[in-house]
Protein backbone atom coordinates (compact mmCIF):
# COMPACT_ATOMS: atom_id res chain seq x y z
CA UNK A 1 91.51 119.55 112.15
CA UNK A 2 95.30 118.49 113.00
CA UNK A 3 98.63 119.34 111.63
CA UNK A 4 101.38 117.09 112.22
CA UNK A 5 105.01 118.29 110.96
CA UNK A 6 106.71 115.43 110.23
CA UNK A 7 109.80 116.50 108.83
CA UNK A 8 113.06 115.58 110.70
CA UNK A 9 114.83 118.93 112.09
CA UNK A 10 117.96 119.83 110.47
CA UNK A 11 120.53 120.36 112.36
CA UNK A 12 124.34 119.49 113.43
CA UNK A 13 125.18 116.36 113.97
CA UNK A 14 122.32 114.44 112.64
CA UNK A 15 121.58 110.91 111.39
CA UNK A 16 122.73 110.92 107.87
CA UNK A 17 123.21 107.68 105.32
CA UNK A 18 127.23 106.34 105.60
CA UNK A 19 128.92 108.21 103.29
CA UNK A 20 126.78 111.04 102.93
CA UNK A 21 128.24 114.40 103.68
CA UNK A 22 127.54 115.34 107.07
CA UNK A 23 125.63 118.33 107.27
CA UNK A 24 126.83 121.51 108.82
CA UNK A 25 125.47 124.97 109.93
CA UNK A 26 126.86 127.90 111.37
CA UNK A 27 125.59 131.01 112.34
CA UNK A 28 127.28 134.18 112.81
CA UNK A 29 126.56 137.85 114.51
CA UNK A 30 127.24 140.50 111.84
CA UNK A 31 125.97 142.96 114.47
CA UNK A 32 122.55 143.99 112.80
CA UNK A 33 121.56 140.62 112.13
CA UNK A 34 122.39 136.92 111.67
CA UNK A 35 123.43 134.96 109.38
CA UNK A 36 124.54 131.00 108.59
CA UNK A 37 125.73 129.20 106.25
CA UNK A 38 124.84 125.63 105.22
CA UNK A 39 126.59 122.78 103.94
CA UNK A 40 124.85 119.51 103.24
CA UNK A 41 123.79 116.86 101.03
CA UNK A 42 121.11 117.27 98.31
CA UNK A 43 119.62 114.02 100.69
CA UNK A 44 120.17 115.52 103.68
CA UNK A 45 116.89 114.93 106.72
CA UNK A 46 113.87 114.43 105.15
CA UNK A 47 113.63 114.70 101.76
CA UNK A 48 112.91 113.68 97.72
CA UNK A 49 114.43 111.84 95.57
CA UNK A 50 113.93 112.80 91.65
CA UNK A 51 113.85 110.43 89.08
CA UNK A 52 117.75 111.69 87.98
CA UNK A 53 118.77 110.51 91.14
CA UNK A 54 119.30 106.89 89.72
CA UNK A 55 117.88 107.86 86.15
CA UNK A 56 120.43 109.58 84.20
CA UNK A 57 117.57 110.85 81.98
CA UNK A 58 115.13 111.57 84.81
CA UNK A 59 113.27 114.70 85.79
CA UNK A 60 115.34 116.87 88.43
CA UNK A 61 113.93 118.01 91.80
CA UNK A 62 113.04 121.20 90.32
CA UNK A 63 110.67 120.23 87.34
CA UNK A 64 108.42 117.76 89.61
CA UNK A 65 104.78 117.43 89.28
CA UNK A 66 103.04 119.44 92.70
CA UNK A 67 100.25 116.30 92.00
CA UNK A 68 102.56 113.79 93.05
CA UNK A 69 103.66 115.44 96.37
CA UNK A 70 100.10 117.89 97.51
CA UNK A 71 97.09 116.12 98.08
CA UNK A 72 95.44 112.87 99.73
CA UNK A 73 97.80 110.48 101.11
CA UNK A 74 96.82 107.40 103.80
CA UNK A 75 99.63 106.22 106.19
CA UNK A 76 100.03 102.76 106.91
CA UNK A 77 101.58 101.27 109.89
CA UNK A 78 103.96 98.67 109.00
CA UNK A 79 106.15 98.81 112.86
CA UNK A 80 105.82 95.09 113.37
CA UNK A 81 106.77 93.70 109.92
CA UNK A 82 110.64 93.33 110.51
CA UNK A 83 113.01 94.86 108.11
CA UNK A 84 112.01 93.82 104.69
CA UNK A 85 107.76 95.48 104.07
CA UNK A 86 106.66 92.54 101.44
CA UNK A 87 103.77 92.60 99.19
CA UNK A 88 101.60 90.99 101.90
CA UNK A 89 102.09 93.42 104.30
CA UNK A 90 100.84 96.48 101.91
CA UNK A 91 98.56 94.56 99.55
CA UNK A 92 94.51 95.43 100.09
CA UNK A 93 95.06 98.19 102.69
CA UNK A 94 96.18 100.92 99.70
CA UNK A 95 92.58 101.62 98.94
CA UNK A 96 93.15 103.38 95.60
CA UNK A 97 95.64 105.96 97.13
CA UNK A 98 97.91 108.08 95.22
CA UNK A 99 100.39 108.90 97.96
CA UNK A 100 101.34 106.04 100.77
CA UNK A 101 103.80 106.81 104.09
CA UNK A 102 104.56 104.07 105.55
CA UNK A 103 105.33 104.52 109.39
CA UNK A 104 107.78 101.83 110.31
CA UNK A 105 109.75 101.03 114.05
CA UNK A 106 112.46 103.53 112.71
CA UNK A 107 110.40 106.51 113.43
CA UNK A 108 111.87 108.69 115.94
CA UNK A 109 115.45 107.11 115.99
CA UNK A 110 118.25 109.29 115.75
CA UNK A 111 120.86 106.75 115.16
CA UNK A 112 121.83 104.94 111.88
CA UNK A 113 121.44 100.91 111.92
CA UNK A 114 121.88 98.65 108.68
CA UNK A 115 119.04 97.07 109.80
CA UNK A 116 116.68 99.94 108.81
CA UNK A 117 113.14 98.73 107.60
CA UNK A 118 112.62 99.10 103.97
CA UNK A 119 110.64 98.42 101.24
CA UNK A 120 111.37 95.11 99.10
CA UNK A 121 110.99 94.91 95.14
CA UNK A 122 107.44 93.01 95.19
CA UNK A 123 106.01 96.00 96.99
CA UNK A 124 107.55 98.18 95.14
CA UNK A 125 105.64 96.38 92.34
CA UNK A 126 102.62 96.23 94.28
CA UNK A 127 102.55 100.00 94.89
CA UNK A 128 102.99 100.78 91.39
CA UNK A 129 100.09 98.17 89.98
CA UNK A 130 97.56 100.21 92.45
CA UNK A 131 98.64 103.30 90.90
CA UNK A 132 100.74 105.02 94.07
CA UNK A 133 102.27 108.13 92.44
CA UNK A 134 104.57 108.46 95.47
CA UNK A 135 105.62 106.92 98.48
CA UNK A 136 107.03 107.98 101.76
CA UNK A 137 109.20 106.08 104.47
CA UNK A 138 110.71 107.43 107.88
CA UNK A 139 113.95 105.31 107.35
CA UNK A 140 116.92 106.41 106.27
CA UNK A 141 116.33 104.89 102.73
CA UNK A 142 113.16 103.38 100.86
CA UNK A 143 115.34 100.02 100.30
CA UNK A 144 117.76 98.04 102.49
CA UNK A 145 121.40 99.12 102.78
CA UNK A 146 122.83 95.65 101.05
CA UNK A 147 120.70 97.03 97.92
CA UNK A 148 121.54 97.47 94.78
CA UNK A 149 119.25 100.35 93.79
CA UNK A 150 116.18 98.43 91.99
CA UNK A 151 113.74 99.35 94.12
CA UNK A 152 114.92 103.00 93.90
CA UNK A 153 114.91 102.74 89.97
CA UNK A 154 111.91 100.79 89.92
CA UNK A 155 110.07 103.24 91.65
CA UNK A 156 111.35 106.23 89.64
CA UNK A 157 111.04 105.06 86.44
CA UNK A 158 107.21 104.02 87.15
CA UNK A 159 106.71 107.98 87.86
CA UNK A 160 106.62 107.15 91.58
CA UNK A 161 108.54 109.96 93.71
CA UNK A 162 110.36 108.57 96.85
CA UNK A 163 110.66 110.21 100.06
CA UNK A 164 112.56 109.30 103.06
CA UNK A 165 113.64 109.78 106.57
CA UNK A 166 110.35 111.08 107.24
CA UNK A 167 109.31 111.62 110.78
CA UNK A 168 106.15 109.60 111.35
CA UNK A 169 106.57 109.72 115.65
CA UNK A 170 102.41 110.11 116.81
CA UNK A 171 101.17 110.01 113.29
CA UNK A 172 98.06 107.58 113.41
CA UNK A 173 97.28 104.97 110.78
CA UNK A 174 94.94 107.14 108.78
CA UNK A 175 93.97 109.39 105.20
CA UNK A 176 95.24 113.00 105.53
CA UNK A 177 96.09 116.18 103.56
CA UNK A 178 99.68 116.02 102.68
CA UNK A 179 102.22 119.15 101.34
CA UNK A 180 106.13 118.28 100.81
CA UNK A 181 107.64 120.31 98.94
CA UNK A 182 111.31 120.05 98.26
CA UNK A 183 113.80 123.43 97.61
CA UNK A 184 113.79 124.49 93.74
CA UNK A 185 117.58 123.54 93.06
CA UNK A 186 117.61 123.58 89.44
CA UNK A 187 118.79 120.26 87.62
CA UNK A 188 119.16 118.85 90.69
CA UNK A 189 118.70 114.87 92.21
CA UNK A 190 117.62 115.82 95.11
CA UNK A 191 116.60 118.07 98.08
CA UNK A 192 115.56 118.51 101.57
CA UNK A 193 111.80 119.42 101.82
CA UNK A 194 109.43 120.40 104.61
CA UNK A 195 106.27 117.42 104.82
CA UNK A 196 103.10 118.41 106.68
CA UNK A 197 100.63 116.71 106.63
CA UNK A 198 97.00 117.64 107.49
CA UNK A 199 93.74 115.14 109.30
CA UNK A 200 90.59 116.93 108.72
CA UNK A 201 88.67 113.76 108.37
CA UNK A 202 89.72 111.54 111.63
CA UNK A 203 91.88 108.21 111.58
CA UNK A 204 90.66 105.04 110.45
């Protein structure tokens, strides 16, 4: 049995999406202990998007299912597809999954590029006709920068919870136990979460 954190560390000066607010921490001695404070985005590192993030009438962070984000989930390597994952690339490897991360060449990198992989409409369909209930990618978002949020929406209103900037650096192609679970802000779009995920059955 293996864990594998793959959350992205928070922290100063970090890779956030343009026009995000940049996150910042500070810690302080008050003699008997420390203490920081925190400022940052609701979509800040790795984290979920809720449905109310692009649906105005969509569940917030803090009234998600546990079933969508704990339990199986298989990663699939998708490094050498270019930017745009089509159908093609995902289609037959799913298996009957509930939960897909996709582990793209953007694993790792600390430094924004427009040219981020992500995840075009017709495999956005594809995921939801073979009943993914969420999906996971380690860029910075789950669709291209130029978008116009349909994949995002598409997703969401299909019950299908997003998350992104994952960390997916010596993560084999493989099924595994995964946890994320996101902070409880109430009515919220949003929020940072700590993903772990867990191989107790070996790599495909």
């Amino acid at each position: 049995m293996k864990w594998y954190d793959v959350t992205r560390p928070l922290t100063n000066g970090m890779l956030v999406y343009p026009g995000d607010i940049r996150p910042v921490f500070h810690q302080e001695d008050a003699g008997k202990y420390l203490i920081s404070s925190l400022s940052m985005s609701s979509h800040t590192g790795t984290h979920i998007d809720a449905p109310s993030h692009y649906l105005k009438t969509g569940e917030t962070i803090d009234t998600l299912s546990f079933e969508s984000i704990i339990g199986t989930c298989r990663v699939l390597e998708v490094c050498e597809t270019g930017n745009l994952i089509s159908r093609d690339q995902i289609e037959g490897r799913i298996e009957g999954e509930k939960r897909i991360l996709l582990k793209t060449s953007f694993s790792g990198k600390t430094v924004f590029s427009e040219s981020y992989p992500s995840l075009s409409l017709e495999a956005a369909e594809c995921l939801i006709s073979c009943g993914v209930r969420c999906v996971g990618i380690d860029s910075p978002s789950i669709e291209s920068y130029n978008c116009d949020g349909n994949v995002h929406r598409y997703l969401l209103k299909n019950n299908c919870i997003i998350i992104e900037l994952l960390d997916l650096t010596g993560v084999p192609e493989g099924i595994y136990e995964m946890i994320a679970l996101p902070l409880r802000f109430k009515d919220l779009d949003g929020s940072p979460a700590r993903v772990i995920l867990k191989n107790n059955r070996g790599c495909e």
